[in-house]
Protein backbone atom coordinates (compact mmCIF):
# COMPACT_ATOMS: atom_id res chain seq x y z
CA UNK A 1 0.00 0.00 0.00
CA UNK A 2 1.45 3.06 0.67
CA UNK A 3 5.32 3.25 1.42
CA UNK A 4 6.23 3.58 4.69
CA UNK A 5 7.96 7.28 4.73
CA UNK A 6 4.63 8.97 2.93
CA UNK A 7 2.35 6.57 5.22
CA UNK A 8 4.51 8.45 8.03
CA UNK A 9 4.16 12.06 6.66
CA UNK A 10 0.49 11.00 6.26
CA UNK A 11 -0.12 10.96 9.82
CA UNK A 12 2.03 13.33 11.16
CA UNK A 13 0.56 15.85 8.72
CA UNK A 14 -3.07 14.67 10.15
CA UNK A 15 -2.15 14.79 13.85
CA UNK A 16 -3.94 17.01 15.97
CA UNK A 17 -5.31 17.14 19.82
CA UNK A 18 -6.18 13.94 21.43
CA UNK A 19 -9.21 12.55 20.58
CA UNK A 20 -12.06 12.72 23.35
CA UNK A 21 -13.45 8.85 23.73
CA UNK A 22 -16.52 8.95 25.28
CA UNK A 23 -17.70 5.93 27.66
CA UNK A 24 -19.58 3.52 26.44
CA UNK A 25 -21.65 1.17 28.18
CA UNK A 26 -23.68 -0.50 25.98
CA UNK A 27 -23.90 -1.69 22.18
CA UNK A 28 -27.24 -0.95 21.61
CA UNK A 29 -27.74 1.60 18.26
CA UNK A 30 -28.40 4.96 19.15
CA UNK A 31 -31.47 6.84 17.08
CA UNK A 32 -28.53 8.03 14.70
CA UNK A 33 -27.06 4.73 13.70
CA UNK A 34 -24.22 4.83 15.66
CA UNK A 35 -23.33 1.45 17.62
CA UNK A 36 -20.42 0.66 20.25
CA UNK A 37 -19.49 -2.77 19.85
CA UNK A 38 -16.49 -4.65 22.59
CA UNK A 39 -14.03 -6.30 20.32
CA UNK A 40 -12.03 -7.31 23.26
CA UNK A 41 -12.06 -6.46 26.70
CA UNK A 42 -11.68 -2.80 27.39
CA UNK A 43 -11.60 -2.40 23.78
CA UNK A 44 -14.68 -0.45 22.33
CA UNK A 45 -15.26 0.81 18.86
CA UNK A 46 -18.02 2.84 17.62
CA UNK A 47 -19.38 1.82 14.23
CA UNK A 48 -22.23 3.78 12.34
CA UNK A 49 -24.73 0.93 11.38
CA UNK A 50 -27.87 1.99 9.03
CA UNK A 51 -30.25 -0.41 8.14
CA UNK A 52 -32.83 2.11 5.85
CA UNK A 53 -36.54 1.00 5.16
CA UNK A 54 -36.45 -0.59 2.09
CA UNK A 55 -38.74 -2.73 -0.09
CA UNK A 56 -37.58 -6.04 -0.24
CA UNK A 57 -37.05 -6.91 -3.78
CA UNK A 58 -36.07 -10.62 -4.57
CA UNK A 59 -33.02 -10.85 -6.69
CA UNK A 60 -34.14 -13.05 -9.67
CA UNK A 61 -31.83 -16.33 -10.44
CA UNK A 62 -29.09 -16.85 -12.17
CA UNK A 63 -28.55 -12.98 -12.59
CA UNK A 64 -24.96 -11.79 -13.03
CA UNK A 65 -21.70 -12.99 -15.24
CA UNK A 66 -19.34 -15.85 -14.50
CA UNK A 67 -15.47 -15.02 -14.34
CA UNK A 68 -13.46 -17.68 -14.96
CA UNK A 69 -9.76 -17.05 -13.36
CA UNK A 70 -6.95 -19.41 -14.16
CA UNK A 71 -3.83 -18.01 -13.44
CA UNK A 72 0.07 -18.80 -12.58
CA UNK A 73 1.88 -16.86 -10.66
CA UNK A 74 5.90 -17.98 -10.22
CA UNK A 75 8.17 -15.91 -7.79
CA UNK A 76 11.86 -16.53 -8.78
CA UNK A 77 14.87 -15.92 -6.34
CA UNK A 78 16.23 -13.12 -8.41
CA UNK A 79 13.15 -10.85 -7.60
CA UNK A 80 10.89 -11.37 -10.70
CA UNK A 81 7.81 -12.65 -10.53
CA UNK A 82 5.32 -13.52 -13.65
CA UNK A 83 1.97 -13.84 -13.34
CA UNK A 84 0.11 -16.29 -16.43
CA UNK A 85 -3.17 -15.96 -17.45
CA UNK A 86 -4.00 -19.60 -19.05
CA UNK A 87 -7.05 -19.49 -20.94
CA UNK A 88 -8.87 -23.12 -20.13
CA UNK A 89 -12.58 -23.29 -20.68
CA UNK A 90 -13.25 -19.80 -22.40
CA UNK A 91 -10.20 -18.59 -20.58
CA UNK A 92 -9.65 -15.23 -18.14
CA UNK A 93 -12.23 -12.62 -18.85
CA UNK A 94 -11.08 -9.73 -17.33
CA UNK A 95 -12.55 -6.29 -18.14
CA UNK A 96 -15.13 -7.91 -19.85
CA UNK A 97 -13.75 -9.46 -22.48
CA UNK A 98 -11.88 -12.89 -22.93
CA UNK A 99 -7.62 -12.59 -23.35
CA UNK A 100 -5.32 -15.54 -24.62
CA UNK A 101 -2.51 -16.49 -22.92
CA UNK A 102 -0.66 -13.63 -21.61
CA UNK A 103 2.25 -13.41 -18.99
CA UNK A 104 3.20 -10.34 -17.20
CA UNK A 105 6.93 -9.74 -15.92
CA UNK A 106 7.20 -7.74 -12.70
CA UNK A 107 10.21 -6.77 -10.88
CA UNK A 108 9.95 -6.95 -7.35
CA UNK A 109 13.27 -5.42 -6.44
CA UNK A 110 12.74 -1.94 -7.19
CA UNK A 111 8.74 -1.73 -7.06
CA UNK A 112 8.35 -1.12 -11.26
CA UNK A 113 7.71 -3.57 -14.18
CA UNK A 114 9.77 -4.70 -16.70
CA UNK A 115 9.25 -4.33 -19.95
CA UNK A 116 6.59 -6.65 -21.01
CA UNK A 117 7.44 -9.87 -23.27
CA UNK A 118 7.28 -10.27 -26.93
CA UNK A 119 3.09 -11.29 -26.52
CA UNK A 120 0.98 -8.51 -25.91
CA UNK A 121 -1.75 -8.28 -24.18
CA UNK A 122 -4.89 -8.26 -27.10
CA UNK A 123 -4.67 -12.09 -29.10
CA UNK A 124 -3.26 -12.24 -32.27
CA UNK A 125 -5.30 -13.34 -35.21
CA UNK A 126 -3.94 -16.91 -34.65
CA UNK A 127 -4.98 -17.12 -31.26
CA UNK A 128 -8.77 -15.54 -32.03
CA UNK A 129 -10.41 -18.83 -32.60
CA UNK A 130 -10.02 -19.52 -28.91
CA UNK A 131 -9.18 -22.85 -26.99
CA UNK A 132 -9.09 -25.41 -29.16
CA UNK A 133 -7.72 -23.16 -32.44
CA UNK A 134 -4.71 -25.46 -33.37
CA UNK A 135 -1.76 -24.11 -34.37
CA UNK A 136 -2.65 -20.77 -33.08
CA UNK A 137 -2.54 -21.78 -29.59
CA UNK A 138 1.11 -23.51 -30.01
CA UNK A 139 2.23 -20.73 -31.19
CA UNK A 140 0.81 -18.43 -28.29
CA UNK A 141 2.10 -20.80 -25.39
CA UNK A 142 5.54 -20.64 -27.48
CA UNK A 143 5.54 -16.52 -27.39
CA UNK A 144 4.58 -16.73 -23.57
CA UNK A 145 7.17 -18.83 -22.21
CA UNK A 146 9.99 -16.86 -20.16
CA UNK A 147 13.00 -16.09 -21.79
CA UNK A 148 15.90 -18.70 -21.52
CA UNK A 149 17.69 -16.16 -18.90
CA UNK A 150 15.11 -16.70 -16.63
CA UNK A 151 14.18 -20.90 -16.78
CA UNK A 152 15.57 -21.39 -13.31
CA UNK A 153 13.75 -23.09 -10.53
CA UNK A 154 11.31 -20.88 -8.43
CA UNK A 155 11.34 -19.74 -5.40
CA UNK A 156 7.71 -19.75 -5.19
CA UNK A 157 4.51 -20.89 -7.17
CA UNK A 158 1.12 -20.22 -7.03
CA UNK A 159 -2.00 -21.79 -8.63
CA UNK A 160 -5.25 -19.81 -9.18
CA UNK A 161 -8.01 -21.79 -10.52
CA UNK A 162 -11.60 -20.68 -9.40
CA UNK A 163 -15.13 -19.40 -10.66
CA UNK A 164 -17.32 -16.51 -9.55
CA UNK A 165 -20.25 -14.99 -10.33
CA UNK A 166 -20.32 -11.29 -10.11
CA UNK A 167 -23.83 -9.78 -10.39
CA UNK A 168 -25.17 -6.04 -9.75
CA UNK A 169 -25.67 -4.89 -5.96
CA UNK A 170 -28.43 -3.01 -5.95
CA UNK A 171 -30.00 -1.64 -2.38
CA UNK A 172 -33.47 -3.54 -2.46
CA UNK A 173 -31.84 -6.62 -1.90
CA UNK A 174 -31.40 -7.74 2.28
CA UNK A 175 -28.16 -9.76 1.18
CA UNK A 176 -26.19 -6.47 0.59
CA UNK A 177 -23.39 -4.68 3.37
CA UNK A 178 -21.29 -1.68 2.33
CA UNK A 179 -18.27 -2.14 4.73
CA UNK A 180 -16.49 1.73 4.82
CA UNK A 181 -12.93 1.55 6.34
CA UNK A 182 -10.73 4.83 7.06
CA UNK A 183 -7.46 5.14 7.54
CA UNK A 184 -4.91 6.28 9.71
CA UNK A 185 -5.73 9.83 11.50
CA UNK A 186 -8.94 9.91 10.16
CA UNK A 187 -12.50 8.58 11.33
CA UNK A 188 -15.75 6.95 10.13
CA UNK A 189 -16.80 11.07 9.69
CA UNK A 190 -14.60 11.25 6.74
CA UNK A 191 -17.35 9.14 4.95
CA UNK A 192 -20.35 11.23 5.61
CA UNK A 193 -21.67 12.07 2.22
CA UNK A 194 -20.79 8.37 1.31
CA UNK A 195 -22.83 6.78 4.00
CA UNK A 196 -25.83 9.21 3.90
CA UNK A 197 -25.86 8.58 -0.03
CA UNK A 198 -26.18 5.26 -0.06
CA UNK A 199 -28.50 5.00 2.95
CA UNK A 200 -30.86 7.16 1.14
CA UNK A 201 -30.29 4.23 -1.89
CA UNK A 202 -31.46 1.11 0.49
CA UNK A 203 -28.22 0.13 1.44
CA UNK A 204 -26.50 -0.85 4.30
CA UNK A 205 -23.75 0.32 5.52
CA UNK A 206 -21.31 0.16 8.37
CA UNK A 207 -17.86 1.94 8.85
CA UNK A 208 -16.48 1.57 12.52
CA UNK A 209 -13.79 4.38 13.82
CA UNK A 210 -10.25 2.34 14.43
CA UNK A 211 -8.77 2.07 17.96
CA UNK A 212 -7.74 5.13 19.16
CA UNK A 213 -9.70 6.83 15.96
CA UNK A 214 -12.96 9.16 16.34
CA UNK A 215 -15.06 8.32 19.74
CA UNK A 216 -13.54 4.45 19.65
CA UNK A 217 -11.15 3.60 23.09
CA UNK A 218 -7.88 4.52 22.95
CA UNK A 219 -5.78 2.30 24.62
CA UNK A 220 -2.10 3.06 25.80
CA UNK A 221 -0.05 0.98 25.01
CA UNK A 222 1.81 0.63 21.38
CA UNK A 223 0.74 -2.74 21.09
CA UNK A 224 -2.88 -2.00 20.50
CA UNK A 225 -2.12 -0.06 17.15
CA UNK A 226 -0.31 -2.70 14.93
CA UNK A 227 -1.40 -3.72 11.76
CA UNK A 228 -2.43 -7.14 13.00
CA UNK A 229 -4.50 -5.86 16.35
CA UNK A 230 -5.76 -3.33 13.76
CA UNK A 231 -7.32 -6.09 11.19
CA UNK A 232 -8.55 -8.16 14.01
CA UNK A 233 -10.35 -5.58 14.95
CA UNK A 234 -12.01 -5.24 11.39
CA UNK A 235 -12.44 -9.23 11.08
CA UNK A 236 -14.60 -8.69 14.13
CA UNK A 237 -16.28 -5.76 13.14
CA UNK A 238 -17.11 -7.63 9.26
CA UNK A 239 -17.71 -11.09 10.75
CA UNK A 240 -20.53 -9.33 13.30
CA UNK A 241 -22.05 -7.10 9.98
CA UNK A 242 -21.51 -9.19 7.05
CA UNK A 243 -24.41 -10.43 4.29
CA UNK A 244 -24.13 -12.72 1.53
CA UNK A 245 -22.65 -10.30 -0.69
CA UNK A 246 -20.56 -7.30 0.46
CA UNK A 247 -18.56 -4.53 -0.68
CA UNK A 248 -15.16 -3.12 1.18
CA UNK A 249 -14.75 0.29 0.28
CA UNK A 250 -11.65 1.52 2.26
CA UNK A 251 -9.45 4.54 1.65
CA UNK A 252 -5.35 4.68 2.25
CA UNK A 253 -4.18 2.67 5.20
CA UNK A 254 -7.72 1.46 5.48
CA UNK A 255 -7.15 -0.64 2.27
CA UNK A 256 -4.62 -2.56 3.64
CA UNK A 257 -7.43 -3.99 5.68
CA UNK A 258 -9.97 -4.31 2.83
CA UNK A 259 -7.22 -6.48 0.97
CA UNK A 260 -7.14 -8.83 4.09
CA UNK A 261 -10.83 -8.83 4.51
CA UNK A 262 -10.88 -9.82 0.77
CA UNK A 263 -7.84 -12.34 0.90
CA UNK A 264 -9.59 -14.31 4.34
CA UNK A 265 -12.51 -14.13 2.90
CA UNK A 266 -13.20 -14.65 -0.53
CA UNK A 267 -16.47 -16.32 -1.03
CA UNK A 268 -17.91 -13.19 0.86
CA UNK A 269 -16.60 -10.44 -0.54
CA UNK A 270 -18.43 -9.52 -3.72
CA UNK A 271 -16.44 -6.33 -4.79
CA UNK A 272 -13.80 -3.99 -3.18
CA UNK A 273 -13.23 -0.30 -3.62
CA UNK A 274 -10.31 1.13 -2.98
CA UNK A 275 -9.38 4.97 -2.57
CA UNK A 276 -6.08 6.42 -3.06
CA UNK A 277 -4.46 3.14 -1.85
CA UNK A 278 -0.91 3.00 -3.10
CA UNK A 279 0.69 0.39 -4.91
CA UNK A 280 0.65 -3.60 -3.94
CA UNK A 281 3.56 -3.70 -1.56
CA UNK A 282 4.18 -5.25 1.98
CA UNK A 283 4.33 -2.69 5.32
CA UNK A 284 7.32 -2.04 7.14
CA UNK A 285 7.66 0.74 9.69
CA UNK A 286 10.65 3.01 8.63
CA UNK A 287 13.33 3.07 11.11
CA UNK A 288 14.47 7.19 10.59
CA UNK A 289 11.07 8.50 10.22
CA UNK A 290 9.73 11.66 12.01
CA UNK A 291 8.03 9.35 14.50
CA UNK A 292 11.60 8.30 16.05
CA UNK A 293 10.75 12.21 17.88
CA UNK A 294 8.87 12.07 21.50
CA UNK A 295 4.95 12.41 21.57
CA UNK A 296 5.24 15.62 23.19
CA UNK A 297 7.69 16.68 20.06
CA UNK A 298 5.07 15.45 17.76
CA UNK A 299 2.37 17.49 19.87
CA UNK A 300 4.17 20.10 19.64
CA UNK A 301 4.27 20.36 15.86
CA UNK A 302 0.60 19.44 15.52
CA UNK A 303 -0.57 22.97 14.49
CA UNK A 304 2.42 23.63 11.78
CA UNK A 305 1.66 19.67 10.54
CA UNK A 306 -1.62 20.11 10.01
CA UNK A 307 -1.54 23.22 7.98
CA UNK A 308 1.14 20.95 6.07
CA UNK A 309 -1.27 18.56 5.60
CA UNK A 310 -3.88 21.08 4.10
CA UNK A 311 -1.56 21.73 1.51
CA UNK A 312 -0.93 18.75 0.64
CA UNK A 313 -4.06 16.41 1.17
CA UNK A 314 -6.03 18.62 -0.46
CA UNK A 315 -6.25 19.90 -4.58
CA UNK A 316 -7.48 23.21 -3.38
CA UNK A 317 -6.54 25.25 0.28
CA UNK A 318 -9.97 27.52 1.15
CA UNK A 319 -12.81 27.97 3.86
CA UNK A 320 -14.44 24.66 2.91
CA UNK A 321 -11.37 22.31 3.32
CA UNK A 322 -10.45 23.78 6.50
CA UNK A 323 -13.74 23.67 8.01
CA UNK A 324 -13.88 19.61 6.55
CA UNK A 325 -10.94 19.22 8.58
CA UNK A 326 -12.68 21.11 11.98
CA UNK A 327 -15.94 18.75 11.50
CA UNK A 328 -17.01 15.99 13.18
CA UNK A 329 -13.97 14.86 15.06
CA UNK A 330 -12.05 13.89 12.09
CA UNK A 331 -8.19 13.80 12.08
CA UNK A 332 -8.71 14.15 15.66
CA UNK A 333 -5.93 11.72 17.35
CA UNK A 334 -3.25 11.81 19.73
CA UNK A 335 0.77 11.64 18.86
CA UNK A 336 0.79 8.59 20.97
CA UNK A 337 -1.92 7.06 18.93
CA UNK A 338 -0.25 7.90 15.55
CA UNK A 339 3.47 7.36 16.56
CA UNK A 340 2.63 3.78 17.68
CA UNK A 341 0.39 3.31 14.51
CA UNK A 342 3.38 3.78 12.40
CA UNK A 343 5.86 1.77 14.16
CA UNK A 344 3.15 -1.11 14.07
CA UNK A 345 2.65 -1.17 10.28
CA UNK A 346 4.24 -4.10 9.95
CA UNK A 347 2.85 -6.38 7.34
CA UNK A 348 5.30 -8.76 5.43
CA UNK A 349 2.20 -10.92 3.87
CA UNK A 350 1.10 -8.34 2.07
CA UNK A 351 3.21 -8.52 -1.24
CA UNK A 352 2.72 -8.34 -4.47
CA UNK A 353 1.54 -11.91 -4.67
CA UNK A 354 -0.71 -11.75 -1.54
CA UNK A 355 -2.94 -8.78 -4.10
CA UNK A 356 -2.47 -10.83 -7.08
CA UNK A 357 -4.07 -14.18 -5.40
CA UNK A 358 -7.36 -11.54 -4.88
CA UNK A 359 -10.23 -11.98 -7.12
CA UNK A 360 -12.62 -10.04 -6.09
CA UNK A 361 -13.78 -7.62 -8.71
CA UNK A 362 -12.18 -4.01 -7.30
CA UNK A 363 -12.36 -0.28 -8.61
CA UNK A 364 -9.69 2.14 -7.88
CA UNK A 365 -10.05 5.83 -7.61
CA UNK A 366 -7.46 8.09 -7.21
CA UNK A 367 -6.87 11.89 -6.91
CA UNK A 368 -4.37 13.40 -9.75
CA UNK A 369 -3.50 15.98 -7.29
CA UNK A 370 -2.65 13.72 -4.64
CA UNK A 371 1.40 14.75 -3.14
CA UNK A 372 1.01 11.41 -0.77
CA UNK A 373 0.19 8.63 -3.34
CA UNK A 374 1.16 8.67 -6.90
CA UNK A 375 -0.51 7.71 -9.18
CA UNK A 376 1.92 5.07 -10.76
CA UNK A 377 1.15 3.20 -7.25
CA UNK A 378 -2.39 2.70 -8.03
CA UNK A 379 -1.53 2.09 -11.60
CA UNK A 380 1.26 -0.52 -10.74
CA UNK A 381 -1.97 -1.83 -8.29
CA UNK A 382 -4.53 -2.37 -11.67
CA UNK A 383 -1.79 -4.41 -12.85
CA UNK A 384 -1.13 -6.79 -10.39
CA UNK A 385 -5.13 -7.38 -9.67
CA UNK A 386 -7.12 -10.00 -11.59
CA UNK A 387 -9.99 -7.81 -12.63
CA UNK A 388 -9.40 -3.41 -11.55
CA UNK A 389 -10.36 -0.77 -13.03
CA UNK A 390 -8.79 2.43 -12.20
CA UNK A 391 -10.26 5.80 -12.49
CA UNK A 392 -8.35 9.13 -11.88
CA UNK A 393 -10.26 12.01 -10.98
CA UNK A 394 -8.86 15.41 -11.81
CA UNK A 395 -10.66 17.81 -9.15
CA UNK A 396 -9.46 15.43 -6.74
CA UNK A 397 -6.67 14.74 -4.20
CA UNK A 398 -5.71 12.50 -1.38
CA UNK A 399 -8.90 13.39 0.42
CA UNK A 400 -11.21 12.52 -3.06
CA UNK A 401 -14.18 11.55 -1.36
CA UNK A 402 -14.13 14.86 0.96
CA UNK A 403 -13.27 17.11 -1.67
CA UNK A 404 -15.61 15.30 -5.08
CA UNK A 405 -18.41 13.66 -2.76
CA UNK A 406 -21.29 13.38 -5.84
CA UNK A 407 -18.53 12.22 -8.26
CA UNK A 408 -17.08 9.58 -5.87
CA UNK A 409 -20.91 8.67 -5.20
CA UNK A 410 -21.30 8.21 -8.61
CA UNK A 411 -18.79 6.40 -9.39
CA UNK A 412 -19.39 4.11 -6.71
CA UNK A 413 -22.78 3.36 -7.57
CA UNK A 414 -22.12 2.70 -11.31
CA UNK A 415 -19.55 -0.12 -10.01
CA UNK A 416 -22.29 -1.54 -7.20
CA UNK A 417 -24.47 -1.75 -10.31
CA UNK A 418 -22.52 -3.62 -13.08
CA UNK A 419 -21.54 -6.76 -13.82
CA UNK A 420 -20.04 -8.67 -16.73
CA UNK A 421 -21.85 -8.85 -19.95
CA UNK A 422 -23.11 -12.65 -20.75
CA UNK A 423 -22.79 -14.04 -24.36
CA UNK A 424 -26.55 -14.24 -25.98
CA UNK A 425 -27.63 -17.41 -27.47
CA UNK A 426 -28.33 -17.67 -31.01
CA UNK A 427 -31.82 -16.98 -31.31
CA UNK A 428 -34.08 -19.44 -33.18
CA UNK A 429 -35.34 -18.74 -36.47
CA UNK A 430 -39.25 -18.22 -37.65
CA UNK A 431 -39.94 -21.36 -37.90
CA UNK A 432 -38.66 -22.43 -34.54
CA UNK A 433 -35.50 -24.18 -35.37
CA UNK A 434 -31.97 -22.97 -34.23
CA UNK A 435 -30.00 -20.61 -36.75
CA UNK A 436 -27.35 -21.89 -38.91
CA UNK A 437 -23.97 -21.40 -37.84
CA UNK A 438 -22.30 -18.60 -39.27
CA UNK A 439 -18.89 -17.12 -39.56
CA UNK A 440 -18.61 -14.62 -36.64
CA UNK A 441 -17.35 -11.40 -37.91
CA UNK A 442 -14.23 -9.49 -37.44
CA UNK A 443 -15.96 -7.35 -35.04
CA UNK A 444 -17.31 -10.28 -32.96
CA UNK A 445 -13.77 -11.80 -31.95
CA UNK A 446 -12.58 -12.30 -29.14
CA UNK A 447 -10.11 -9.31 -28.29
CA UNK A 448 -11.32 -7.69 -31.58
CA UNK A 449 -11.17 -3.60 -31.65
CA UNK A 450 -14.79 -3.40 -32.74
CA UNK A 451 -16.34 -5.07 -29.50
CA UNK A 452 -19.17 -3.39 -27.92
CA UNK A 453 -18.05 -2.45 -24.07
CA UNK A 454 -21.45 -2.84 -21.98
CA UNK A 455 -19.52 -1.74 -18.76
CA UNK A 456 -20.53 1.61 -16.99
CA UNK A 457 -17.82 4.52 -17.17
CA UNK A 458 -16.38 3.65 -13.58
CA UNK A 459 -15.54 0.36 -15.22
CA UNK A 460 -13.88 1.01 -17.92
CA UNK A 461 -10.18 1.62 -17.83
CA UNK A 462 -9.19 5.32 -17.89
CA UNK A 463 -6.55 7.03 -18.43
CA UNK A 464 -4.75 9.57 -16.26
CA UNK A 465 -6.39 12.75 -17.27
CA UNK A 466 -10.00 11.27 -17.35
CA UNK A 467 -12.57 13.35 -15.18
């Protein structure tokens, strides 16, 4: 996710005056939606749970399109890892559409790709027929092998081969939770036009503040604040909230915990959202970071940091972002808090392989004007996952969903809403018997320039000036 010296900058740019943690004494929701729920003992968080009236509308069957994943991934001791896409039984259909064999060459040592091999990544007009085509397949498992410098044993395979249906969420339906996850400094306030929006839609939704976030307890000792005690936390928090199908929508450091959410449970999570995330890399504190200073140093500097912050968290500097930053307890958390935060992000599982072996469906949104996250991470993010689409938004910056609240909305919505487009059957002639085969034209191949794209505008992959 994010590296660890702008994760630290991050923080200490967010810091401000202890948070005030109220006591809580019961879990029972208050008339606002607000919940306190004991994830351990002494350990309280408050979570905003809405359940809106809603007609129940019954999804009907089979709704939805299948994704069918098969996929290689082979880590070799040198620091490159490729991931395959084998097409077996129709093959990967990612984006939509259905790709050959492909093979993409990453280099883990210094966080950027290689140049890509000889195959790219549309078929060639060999390979169009499909499985089965012949001599266009030998010849596209012959382009996609390695080359000869790098046939040495690996240091570590892994084997993808699953199906799953991905099918609209829509807010009629009971079997749908929007799970909202913030990250460090911040607070489930941060998601306010989010959570109103889609309450007023039917939905769902719950988005807990973190330990030591927002009115959640703040313990004091270090140990409460790494990355593990964090996503235990949120594994309680999902496991207590969680439907048949539901969505993690998290934003910087809280993606980290989407990804595990989405890694320990796959079945459950239908699609994931992530916001201004960074790239796919494991979490490791930095040793000379501004947080090797005392709390009271950090303290201290909170007024200077947080005008810091301003600057840079936000595309524009006026009345409204400062008040955002004022409101509703938000960035509201003590040195102690945020020091031992940093010096607990400490996450070696979460490579680049870890995000590859996710499946779940997942739109990325980032903020051209964000100074904290470029936008190469979330690029070098689209790559590694087996279906993203990535979206930049040019109004926006770290803060996207503060500063563009209808556009994030939107976008948001449009990806709860599609799903992959299903091949039609032939349909039967007048006289009730099936068509005759024909030749499928040049626009109807597989990979072929002239195919229709049925997915929404948040789906579609867009470049880095789209709005």
């Amino acid at each position: 996710m994010l590296t660890s010296f702008v994760r630290s900058l991050f923080c200490c740019l967010s810091s401000m005056s202890s948070n005030i943690v109220v006591p809580v004494e019961t879990s029972e929701p208050t008339a606002d939606g607000y919940e306190f729920v004991e994830v351990k003992p002494g350990r309280v968080l408050r979570v905003r749970h809405i359940i809106p009236d809603r007609p129940v509308v019954e999804e009907p069957s089979g709704q939805g399109g299948l994704i069918s994943c098969k996929r290689k991934i082979t880590v070799y001791r040198n620091g490159q890892l490729y991931i395959e896409n084998l097409s077996d039984g129709g093959g990967l259909r990612r984006n939509g559409d259905t790709a050959a064999n492909s093979i993409a060459e990453v280099e883990l040592t210094d966080g950027k790709s290689s140049p890509p091999p000889s195959l790219p990544d549309a078929p060639t007009d060999a390979a169009k027929d499909g499985p089965g085509g012949g001599a266009g397949d030998a010849q596209v498992n012959e382009q996609s092998q390695p080359p000869k410098r790098h046939r040495r044993k690996p240091k570590r395979t892994v084997i993808i081969d699953c199906e799953r249906r991905v099918s609209s969420c829509k807010g009629t339906h009971p079997d749908v939770a929007l799970f909202f996850v913030h990250g460090v400094g911040g607070s489930l306030d941060i998601w306010g036009s989010q959570l109103d929006f889609f309450s007023r839609l039917g939905y769902e939704v719950i988005a807990p503040d973190l330990a030591g976030h927002g009115a959640s307890s703040a313990p004091q000792i270090p140990a409460a604040y790494t990355f593990y005690a964090l996503a235990e936390d949120v594994r309680i928090i999902f496991k207590r909230y969680a439907k048949k199908r539901n969505v993690l929508i998290g934003h910087s450091y809280g993606v980290s915990f989407c990804t595990f959410l989405a890694h320990e449970y796959p079945d459950q999570i239908h699609k994931m959202v992530m916001i201004n995330g960074g790239g796919p890399t494991a979490l490791e504190p930095s040793l000379c970071s501004i947080f090797s200073l005392p709390t009271c140093v950090l303290h201290c500097l909170s007024p200077l940091l947080s005008w810091s912050f301003l600057k840079a968290g936000f595309a524009h500097q006026g009345s409204k972002e400062k008040q955002l930053l004022r409101e509703n307890n938000a960035f509201n958390v003590s040195s102690l808090v945020l020091r031992s935060m940093m010096s607990g992000q400490y996450w070696p599982e979460g490579d680049e392989v870890y995000h590859a072996e996710v499946t779940a469906p997942t739109l990325l949104v980032h903020g051209m004007h964000d100074k904290f996250v470029p936008v190469e991470e979330d690029q070098r993010m689209a790559e590694i996952l087996l279906m993203a689409f990535l979206k930049v938004l040019e109004d926006g910056s770290h803060m996207v969903m503060m500063e563009c609240p209808e556009m994030v909305n939107t976008l948001l919505y449009e990806f709860l809403l599609w799903e992959p487009a299903m091949p039609q059957p032939p349909k039967p002639n007048s006289k009730g018997r099936p068509e005759t085969a024909r030749a499928p034209s040049d626009s109807s191949k597989p990979g072929s320039d002239h195919q229709p794209d049925h997915r929404p505008s948040s789906a579609r992959p867009a470049s880095t000036n789209s709005s």
